[in-house]
N, C-alpha and C. Protein backbone atom coordinates (compact mmCIF):
# COMPACT_ATOMS: atom_id res chain seq x y z
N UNK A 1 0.83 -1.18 0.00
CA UNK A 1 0.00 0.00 0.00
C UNK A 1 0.87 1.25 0.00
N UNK A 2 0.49 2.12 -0.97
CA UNK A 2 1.11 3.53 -1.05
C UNK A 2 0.16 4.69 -0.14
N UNK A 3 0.82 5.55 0.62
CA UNK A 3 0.21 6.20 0.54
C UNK A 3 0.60 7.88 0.53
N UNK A 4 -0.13 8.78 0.81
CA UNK A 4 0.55 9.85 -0.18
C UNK A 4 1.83 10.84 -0.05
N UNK A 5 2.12 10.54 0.84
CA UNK A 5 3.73 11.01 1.08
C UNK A 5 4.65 10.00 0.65
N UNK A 6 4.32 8.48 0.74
CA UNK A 6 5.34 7.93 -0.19
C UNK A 6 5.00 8.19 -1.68
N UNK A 7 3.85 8.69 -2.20
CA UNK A 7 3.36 8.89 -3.41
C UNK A 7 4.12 10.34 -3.51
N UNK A 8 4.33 11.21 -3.09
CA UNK A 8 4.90 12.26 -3.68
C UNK A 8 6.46 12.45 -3.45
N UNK A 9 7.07 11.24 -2.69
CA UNK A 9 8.31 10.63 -2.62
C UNK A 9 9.18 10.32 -3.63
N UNK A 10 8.12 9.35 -4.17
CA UNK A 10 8.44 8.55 -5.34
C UNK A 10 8.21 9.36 -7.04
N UNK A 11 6.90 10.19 -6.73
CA UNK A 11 6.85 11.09 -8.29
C UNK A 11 8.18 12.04 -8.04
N UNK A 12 8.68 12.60 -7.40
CA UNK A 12 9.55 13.64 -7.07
C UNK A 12 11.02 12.88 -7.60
N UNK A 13 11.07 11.52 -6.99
CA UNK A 13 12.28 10.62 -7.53
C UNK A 13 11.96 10.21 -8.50
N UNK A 14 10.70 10.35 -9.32
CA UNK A 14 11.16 10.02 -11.08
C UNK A 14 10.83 11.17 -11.74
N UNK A 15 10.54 12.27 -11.34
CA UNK A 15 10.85 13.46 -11.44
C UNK A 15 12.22 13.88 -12.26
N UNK A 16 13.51 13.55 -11.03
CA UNK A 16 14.54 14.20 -11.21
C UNK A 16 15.14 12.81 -12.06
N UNK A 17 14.78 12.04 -11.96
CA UNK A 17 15.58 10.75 -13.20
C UNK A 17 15.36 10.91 -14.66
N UNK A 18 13.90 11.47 -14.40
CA UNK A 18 13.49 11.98 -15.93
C UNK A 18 14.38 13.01 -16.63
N UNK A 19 14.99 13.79 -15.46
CA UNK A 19 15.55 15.10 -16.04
C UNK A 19 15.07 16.51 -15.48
N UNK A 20 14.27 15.87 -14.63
CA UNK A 20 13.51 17.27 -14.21
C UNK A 20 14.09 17.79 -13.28
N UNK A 21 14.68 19.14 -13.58
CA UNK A 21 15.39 20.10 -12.32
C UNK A 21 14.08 20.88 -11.59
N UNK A 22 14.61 21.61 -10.61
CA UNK A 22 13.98 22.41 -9.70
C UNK A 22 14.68 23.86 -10.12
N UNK A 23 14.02 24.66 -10.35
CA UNK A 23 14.41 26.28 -10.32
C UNK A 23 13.70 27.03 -9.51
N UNK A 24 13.46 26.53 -8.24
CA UNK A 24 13.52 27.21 -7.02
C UNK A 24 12.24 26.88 -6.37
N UNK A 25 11.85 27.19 -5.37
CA UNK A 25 10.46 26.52 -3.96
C UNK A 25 9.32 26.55 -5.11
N UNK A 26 9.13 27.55 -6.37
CA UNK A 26 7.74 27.14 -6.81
C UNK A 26 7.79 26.09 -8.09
N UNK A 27 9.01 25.68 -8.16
CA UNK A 27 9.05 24.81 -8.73
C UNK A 27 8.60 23.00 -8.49
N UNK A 28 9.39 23.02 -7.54
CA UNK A 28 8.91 22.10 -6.24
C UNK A 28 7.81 22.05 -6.27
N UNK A 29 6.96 22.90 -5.56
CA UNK A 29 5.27 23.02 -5.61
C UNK A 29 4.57 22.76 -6.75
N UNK A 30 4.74 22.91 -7.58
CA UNK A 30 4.48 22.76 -8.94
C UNK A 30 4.15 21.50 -9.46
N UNK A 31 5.61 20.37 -9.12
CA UNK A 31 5.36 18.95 -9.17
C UNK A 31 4.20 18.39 -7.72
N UNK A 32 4.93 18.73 -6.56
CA UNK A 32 3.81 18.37 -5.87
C UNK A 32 2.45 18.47 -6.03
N UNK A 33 2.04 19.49 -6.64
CA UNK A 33 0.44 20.17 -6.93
C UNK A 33 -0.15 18.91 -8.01
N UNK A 34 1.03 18.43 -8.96
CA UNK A 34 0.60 18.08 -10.35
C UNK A 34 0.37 16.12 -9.62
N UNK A 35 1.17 16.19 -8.58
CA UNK A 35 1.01 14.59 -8.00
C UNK A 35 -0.04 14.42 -7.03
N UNK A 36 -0.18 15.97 -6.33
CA UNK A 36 -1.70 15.66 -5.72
C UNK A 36 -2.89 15.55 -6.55
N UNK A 37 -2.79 16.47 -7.78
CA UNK A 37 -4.38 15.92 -8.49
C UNK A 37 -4.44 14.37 -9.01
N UNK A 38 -3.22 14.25 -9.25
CA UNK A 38 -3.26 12.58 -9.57
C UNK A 38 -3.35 11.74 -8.39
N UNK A 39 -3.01 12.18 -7.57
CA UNK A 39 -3.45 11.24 -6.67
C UNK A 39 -4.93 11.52 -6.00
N UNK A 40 -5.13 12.29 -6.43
CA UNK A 40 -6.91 12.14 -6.10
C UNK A 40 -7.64 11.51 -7.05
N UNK A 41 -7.39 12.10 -8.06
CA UNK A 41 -7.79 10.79 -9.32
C UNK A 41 -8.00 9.38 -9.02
N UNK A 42 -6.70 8.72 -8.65
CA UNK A 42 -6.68 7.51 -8.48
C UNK A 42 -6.12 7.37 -7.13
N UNK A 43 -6.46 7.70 -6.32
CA UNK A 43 -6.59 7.57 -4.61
C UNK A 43 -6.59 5.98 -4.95
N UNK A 44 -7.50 5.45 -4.92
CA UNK A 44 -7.82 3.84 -4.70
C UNK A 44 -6.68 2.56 -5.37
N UNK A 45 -6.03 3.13 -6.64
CA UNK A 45 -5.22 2.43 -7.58
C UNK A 45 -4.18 2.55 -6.98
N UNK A 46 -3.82 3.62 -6.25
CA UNK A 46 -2.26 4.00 -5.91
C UNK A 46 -1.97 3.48 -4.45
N UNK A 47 -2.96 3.56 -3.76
CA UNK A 47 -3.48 3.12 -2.25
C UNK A 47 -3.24 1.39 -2.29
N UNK A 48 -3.65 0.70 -3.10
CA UNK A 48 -3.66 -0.99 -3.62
C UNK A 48 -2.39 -1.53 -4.00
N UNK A 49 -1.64 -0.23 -4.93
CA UNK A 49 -0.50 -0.55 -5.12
C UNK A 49 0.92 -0.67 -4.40
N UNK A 50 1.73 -1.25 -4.79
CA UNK A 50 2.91 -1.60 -4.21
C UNK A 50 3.80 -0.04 -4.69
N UNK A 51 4.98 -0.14 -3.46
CA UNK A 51 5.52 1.03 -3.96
C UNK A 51 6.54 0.99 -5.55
N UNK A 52 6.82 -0.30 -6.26
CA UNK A 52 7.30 -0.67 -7.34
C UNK A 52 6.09 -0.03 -8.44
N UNK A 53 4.39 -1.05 -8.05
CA UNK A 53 4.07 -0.34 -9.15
C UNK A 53 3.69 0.91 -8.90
N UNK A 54 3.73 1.72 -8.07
CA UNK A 54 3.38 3.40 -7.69
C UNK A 54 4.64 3.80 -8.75
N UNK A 55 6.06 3.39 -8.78
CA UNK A 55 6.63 4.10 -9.31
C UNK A 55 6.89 4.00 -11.05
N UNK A 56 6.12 2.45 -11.31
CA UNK A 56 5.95 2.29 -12.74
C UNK A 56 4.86 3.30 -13.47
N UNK A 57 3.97 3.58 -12.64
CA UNK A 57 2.99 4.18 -12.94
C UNK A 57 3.08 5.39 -13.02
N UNK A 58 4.13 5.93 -11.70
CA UNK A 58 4.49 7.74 -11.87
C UNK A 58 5.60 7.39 -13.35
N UNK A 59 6.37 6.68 -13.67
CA UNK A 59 7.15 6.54 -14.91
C UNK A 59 6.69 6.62 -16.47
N UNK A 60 5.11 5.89 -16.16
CA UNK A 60 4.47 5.62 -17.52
C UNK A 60 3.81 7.28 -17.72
N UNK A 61 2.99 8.10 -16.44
CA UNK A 61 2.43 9.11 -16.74
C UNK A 61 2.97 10.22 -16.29
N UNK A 62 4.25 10.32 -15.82
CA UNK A 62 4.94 11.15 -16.14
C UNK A 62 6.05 11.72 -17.15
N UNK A 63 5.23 13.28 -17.65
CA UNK A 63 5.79 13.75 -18.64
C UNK A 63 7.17 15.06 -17.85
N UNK A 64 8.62 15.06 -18.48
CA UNK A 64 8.96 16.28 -17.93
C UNK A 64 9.48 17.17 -19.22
């Protein structure tokens, strides 16, 4: 089970693997904001999931 601090753990760490820098605190916020609507979206999918597939899943639908 994920839940949403390991969920914005893990988007944040494929975040920066993707390539994605930070250019300063509202940048940061920015990704966080974009992993909380997804995680309201799929509250239930991400909640079920393991933290492997939480991070296949931030991999497949994250764009940077």
């Amino acid at each position: 089970m994920v839940e949403y601090t390991e969920w914005t753990e893990i988007g944040h760490s494929v975040y920066k693997q993707k390539g994605g820098t930070y250019s300063g605190r509202e940048s940061a916020q920015q990704v966080t904001s974009v992993l909380a609507d997804f995680w309201r979206q799929n509250k239930d999918t991400l909640k079920a999931a393991s933290r492997s597939e939480a991070r296949q899943i931030a991999q497949s639908e994250m764009t940077v």
